[in-house]
C-alpha atoms as a PDB file:
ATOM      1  CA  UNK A   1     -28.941  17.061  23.934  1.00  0.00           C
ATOM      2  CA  UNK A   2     -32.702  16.601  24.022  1.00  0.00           C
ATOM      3  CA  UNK A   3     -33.860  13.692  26.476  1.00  0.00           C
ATOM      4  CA  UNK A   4     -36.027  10.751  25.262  1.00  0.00           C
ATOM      5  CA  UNK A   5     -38.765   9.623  25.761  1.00  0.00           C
ATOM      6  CA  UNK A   6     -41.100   6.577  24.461  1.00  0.00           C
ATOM      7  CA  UNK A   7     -45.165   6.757  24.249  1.00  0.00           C
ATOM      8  CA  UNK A   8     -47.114   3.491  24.586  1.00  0.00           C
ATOM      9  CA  UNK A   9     -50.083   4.081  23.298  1.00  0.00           C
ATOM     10  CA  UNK A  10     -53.134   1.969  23.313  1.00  0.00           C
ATOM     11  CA  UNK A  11     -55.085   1.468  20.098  1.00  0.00           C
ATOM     12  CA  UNK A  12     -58.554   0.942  21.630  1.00  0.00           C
ATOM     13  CA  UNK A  13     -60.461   3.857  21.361  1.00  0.00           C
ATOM     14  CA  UNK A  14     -58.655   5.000  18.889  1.00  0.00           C
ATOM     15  CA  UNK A  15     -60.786   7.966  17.554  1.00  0.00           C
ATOM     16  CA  UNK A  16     -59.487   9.321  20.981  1.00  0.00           C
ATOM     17  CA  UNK A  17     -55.913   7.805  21.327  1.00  0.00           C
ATOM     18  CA  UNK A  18     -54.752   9.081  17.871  1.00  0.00           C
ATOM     19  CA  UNK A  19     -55.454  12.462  19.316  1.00  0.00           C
ATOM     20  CA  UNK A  20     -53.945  11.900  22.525  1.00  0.00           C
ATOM     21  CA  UNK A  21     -50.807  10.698  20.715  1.00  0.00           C
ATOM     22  CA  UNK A  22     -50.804  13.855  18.469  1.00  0.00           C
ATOM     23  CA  UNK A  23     -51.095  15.848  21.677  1.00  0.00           C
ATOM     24  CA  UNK A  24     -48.588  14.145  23.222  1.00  0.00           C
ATOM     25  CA  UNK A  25     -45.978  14.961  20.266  1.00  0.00           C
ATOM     26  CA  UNK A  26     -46.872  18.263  20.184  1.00  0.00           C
ATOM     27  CA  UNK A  27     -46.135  18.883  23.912  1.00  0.00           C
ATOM     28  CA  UNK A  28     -42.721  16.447  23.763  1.00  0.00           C
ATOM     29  CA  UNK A  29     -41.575  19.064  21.308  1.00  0.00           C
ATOM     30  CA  UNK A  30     -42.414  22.122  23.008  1.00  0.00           C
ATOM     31  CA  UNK A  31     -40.803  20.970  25.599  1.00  0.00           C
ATOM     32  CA  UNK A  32     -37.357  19.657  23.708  1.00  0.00           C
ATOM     33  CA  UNK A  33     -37.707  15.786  24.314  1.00  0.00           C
ATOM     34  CA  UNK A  34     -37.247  13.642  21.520  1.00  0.00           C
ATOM     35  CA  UNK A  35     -39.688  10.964  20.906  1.00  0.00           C
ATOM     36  CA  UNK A  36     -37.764   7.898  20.337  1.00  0.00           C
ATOM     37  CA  UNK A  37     -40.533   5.205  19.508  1.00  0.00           C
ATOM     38  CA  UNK A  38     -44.048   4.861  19.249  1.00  0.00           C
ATOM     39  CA  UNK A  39     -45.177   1.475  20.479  1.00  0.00           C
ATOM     40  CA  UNK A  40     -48.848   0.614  20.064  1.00  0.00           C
ATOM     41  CA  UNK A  41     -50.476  -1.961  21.784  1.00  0.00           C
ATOM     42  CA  UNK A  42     -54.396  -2.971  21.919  1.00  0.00           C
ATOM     43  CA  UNK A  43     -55.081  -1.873  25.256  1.00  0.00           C
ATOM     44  CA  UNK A  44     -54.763  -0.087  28.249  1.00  0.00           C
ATOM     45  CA  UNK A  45     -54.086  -3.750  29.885  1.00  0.00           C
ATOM     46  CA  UNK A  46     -51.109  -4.869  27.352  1.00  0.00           C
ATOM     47  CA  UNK A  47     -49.160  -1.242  28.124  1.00  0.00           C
ATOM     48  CA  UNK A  48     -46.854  -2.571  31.008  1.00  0.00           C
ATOM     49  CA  UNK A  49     -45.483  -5.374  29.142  1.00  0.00           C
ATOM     50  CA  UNK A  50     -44.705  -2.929  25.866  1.00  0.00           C
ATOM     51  CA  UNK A  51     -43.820  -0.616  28.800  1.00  0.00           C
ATOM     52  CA  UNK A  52     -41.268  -3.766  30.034  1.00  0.00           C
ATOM     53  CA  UNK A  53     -39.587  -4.282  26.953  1.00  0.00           C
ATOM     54  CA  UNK A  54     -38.951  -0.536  25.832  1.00  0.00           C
ATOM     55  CA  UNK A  55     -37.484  -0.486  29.795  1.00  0.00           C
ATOM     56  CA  UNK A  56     -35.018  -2.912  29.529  1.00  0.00           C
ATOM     57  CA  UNK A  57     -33.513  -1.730  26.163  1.00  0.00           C
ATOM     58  CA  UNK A  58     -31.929   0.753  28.487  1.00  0.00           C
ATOM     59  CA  UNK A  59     -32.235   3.539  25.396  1.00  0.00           C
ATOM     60  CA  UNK A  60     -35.257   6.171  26.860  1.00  0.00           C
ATOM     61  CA  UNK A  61     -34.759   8.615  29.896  1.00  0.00           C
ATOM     62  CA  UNK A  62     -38.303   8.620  30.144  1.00  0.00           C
ATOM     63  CA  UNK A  63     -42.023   6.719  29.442  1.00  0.00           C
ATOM     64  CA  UNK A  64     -45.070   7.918  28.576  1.00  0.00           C
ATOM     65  CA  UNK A  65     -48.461   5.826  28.681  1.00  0.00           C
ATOM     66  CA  UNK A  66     -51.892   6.919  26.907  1.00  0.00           C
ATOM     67  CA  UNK A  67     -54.434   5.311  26.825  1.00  0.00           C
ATOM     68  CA  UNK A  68     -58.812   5.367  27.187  1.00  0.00           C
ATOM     69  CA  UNK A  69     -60.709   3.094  29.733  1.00  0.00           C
ATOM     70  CA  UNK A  70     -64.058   3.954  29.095  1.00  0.00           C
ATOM     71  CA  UNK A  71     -66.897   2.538  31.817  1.00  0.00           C
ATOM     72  CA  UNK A  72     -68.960   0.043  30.900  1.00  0.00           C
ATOM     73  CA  UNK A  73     -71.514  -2.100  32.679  1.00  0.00           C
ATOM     74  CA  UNK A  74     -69.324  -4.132  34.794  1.00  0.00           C
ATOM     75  CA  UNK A  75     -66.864  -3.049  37.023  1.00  0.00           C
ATOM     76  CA  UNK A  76     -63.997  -4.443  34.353  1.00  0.00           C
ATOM     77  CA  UNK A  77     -62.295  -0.874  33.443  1.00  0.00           C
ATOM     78  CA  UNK A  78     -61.684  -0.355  37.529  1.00  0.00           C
ATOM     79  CA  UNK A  79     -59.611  -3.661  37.032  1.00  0.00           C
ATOM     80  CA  UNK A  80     -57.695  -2.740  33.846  1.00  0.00           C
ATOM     81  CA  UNK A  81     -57.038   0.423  34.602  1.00  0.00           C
ATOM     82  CA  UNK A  82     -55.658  -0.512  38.355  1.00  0.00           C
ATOM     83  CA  UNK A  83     -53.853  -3.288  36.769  1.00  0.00           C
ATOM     84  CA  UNK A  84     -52.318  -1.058  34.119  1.00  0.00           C
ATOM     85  CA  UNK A  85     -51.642   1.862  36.355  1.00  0.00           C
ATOM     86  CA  UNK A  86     -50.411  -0.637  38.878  1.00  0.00           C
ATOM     87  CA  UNK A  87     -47.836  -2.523  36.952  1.00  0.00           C
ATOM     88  CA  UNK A  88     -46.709   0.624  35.134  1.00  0.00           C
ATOM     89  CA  UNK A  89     -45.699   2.385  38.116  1.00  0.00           C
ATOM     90  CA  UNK A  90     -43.924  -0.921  39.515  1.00  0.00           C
ATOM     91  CA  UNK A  91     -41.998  -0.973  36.225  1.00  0.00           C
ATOM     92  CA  UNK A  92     -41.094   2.601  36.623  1.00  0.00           C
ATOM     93  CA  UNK A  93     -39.412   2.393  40.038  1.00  0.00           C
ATOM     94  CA  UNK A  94     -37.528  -0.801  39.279  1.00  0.00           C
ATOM     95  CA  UNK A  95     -35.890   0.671  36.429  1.00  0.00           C
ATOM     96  CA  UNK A  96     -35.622   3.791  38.045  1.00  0.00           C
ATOM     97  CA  UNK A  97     -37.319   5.605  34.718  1.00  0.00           C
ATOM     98  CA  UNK A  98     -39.892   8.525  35.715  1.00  0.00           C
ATOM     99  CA  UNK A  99     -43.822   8.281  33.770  1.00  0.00           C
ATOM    100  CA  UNK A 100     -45.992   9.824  32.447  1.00  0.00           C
ATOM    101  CA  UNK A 101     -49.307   8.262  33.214  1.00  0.00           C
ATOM    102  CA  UNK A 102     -51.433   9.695  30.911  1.00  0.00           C
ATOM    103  CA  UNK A 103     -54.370   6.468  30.737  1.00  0.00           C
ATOM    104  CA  UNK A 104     -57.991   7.794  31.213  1.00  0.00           C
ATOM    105  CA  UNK A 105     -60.067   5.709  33.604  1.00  0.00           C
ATOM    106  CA  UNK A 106     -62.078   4.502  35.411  1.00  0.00           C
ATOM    107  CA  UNK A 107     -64.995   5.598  35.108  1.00  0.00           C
ATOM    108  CA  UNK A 108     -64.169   7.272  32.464  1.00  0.00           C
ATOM    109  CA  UNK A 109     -67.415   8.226  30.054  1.00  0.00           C
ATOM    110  CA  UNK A 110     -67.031   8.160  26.687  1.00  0.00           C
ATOM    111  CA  UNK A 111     -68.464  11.370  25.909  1.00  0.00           C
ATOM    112  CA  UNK A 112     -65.871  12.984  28.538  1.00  0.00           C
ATOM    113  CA  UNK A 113     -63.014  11.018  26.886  1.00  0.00           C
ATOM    114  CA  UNK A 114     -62.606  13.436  23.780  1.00  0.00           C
ATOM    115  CA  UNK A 115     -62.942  16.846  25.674  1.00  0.00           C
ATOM    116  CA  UNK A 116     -60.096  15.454  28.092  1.00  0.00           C
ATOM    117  CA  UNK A 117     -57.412  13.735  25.443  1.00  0.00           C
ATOM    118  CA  UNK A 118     -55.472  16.996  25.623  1.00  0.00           C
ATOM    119  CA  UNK A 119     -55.314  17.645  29.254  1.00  0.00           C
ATOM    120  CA  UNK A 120     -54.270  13.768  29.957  1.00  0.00           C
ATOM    121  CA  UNK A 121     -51.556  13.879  27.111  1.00  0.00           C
ATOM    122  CA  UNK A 122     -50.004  17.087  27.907  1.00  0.00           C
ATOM    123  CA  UNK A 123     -49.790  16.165  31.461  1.00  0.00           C
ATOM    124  CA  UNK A 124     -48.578  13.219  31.665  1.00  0.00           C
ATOM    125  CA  UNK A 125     -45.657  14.481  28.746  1.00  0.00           C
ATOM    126  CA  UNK A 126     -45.166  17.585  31.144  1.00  0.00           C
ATOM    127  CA  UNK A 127     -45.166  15.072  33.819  1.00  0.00           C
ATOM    128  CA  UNK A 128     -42.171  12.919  32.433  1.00  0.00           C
ATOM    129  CA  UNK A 129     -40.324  15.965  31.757  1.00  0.00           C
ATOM    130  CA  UNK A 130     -40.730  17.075  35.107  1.00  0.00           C
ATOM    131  CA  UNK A 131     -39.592  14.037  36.716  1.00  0.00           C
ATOM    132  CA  UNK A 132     -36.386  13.695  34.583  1.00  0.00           C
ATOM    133  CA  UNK A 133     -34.927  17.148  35.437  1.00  0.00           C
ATOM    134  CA  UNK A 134     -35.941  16.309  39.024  1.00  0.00           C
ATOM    135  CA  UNK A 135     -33.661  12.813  38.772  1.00  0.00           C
ATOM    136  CA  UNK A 136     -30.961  13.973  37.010  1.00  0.00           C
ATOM    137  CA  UNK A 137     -27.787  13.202  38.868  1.00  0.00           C
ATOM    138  CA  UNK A 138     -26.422  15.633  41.070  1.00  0.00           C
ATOM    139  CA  UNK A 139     -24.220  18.648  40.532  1.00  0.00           C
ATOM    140  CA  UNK A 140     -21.159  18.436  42.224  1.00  0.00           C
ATOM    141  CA  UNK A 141     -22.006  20.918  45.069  1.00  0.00           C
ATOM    142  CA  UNK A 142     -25.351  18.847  46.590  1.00  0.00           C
ATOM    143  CA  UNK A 143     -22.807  15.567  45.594  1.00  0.00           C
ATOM    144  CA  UNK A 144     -20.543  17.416  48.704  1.00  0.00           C
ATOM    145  CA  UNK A 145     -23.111  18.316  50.617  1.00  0.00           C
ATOM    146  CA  UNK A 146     -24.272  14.809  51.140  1.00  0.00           C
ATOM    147  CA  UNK A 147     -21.301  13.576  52.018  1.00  0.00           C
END
């Protein structure tokens, strides 16, 4: 039975995102997960409270989280994408569900962005995958050597 997984994707930037969601698919079926839902939100900073939600439905082995925070003039994408990285991880580890982090930034440029949307959404798909084999529960050999 194929794992699943959810993407939480953010819709700003979305000449980039929409690739870095079609990316992302690609690579979740290469590598046998089933995507589960889409959620879209409008940015990078709204993706741990989409991230919260899908969480607590209890139906997704794994997350993934794309996403583009491009630089600007202020230092504001260093705080959204700290916050976002920040509060996804937190999420992760209190529901015990492995992510994919797979939001670009900071100091991200936007004409980098593009040329990186595959590398960012493979990874962080590969990532997830990864980390779900590595937390499945133990055969019943390591189970006996623990005790």
């Amino acid at each position: 039975m194929a794992r699943k997984i959810a993407i939480i994707i953010s819709d700003y930037n979305r000449n980039v995102t929409q690739k870095m969601l079609e990316f992302a698919l690609n690579t979740a079926k290469k590598l046998n997960l089933s995507v589960s839902q889409v959620v879209h939100v409008p940015g990078a900073f709204e993706i741990p409270i989409a991230m919260q939600k899908v969480l607590k439905s209890g139906n997704v082995d794994g997350v993934v989280t794309l996403g583009v925070v491009l630089q600007g003039d202020t230092d504001h994408d260093i705080v959204v994408s700290h916050y976002s990285a920040a509060q996804s991880l937190k999420l992760s580890l209190k529901y015990n569900i492995p992510l994919g982090y797979g939001v670009m930034g900071p100091r991200m440029k936007k004409e980098m962005a593009p040329g990186k949307a595959e590398e960012y959404s493979a990874r962080a798909v590969e990532t997830v995958a990864y980390m779900m084999e590595l937390m499945k529960p133990s055969s019943g050999s390591e189970a006996k050597a623990k005790k």
